[in-house]
Protein backbone atom coordinates (compact mmCIF):
# COMPACT_ATOMS: atom_id res chain seq x y z
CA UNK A 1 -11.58 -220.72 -126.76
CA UNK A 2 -10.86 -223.47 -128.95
CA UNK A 3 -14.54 -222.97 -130.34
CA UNK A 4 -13.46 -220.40 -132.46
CA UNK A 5 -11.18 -222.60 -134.75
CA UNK A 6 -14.37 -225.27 -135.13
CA UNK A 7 -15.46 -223.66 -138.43
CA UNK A 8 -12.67 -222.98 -140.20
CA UNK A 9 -11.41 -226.49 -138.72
CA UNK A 10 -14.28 -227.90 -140.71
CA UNK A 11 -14.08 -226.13 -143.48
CA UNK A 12 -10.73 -227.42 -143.96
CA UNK A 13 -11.49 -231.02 -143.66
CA UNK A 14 -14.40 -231.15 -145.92
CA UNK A 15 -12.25 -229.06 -148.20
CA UNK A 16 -9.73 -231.54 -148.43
CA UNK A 17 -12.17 -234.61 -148.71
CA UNK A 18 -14.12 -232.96 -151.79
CA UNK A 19 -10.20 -232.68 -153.46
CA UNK A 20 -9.54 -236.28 -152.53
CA UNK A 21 -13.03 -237.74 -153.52
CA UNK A 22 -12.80 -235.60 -156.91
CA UNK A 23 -8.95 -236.87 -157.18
CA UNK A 24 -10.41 -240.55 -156.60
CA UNK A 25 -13.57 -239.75 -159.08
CA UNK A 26 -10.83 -238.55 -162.15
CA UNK A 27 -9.08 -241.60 -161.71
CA UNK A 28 -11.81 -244.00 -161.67
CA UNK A 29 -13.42 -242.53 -164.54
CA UNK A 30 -11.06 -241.04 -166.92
CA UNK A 31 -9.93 -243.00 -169.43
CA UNK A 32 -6.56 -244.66 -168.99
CA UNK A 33 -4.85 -244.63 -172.41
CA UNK A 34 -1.64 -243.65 -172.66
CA UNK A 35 1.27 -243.40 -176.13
CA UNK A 36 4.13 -242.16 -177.41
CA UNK A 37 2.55 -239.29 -179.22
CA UNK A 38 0.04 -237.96 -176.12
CA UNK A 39 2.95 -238.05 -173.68
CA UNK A 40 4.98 -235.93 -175.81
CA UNK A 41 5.12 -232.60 -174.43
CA UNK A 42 2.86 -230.02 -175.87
CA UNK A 43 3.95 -226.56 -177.63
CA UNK A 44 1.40 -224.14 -178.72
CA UNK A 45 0.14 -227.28 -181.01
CA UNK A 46 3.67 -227.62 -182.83
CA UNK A 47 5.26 -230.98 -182.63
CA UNK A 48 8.42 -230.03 -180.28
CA UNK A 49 12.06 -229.33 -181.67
CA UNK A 50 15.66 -229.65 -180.39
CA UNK A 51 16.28 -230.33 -176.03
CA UNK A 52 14.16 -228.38 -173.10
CA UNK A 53 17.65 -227.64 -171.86
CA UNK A 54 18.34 -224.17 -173.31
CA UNK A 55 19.62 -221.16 -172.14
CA UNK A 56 16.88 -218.09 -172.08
CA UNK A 57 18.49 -214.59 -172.34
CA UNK A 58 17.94 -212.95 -169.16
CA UNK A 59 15.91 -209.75 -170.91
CA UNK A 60 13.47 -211.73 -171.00
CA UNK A 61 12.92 -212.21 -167.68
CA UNK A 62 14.02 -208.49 -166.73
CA UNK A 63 11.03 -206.81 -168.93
CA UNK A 64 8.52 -209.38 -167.61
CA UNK A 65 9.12 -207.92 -164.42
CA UNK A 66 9.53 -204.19 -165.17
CA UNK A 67 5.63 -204.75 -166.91
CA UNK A 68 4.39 -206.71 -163.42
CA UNK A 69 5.98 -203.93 -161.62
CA UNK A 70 4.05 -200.89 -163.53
CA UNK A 71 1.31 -203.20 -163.84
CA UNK A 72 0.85 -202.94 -160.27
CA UNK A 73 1.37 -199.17 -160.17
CA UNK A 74 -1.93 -199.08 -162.00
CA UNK A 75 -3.65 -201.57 -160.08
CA UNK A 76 -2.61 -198.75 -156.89
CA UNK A 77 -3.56 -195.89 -158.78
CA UNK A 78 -6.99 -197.06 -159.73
CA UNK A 79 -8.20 -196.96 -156.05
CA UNK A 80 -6.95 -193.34 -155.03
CA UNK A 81 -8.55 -192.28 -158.40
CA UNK A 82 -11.52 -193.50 -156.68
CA UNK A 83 -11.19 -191.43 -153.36
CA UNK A 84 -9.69 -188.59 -154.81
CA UNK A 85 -12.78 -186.54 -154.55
CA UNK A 86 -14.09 -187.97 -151.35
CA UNK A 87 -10.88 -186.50 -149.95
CA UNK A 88 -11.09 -182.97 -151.55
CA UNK A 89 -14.52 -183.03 -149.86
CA UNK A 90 -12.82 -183.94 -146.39
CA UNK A 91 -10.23 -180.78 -146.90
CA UNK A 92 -7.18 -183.03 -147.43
CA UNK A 93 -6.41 -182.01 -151.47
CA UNK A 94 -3.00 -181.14 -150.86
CA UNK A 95 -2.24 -184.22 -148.87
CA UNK A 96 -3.74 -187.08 -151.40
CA UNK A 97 -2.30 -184.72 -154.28
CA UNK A 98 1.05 -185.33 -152.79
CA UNK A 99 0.40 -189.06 -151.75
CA UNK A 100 -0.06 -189.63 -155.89
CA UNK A 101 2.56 -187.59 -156.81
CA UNK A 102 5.11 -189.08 -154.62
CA UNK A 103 4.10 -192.30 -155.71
CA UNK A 104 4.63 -191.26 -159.39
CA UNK A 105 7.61 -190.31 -158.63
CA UNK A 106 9.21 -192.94 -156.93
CA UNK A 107 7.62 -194.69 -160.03
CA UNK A 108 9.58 -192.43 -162.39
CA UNK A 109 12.46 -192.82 -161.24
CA UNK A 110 12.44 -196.44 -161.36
CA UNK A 111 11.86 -196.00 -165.18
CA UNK A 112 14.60 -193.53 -165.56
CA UNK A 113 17.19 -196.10 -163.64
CA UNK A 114 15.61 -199.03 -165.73
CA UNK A 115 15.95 -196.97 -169.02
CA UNK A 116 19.54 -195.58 -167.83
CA UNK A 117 20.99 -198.80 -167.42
CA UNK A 118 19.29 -199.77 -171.21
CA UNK A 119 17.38 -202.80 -169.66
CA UNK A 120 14.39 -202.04 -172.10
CA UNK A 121 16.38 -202.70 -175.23
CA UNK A 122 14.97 -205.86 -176.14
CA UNK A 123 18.59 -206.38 -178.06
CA UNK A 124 21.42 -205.03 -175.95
CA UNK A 125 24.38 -204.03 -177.58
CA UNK A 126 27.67 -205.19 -176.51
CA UNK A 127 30.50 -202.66 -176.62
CA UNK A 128 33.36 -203.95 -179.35
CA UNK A 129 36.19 -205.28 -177.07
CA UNK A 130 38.51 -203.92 -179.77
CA UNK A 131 37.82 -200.73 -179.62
CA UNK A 132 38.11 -199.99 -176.05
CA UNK A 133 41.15 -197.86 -174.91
């Protein structure tokens, strides 16, 4: 029984001895050679300006993941586009037609909350605390 672990077992170990052995092999033979201006951190080739320690608006972050999310509806789509016909062959049309169009749906609606709410204004506009009754 414990046969069955043997290979991944040793893939595993010789894994981990190439890392160490090409961990060892950097630091023997890369040079050593360290000042002020190469351990400055590096922005898009600009020298840096003003502290790390900023605040990041939060839209940001919120239309980074509404793209991942219908970034992944596509990478789902692409393989039922692929077995779309296979399945019209088979007699099961209406079913895989529904499959995708629930999907799409579920996917719509997301966009319709996410557009609703006005989460993919990239500048949000703040209702006048003046005017409010």
């Amino acid at each position: 029984m414990y046969s069955n672990y043997g290979v991944p077992l040793a893939l595993t170990v010789i894994g981990l001895l190439f890392m160490a052995a090409m961990v060892g092999l950097q630091k023997l033979l890369a040079p050593n050679n360290p000042f002020r201006r190469k351990l400055m951190p590096y922005e898009c080739g600009e020298p840096p300006t003003g502290s790390a320690w900023i605040n990041f608006n939060v839209r940001f972050y919120l239309i980074a993941l509404v793209f991942v999310i219908f970034e992944v509806e596509v990478a789902f789509i692409y393989p039922v586009a692929t077995v779309y016909l296979d399945w019209i062959r088979h007699g099961r049309r209406w079913f895989a037609l529904s499959e995708i169009l629930i999907f799409l749906l579920i996917l719509f609606v997301g966009l319709v909350y996410v557009w609703a709410k006005r989460d993919l204004e990239w500048i949000k506009k703040v209702p006048d605390q003046d005017n409010v009754t």
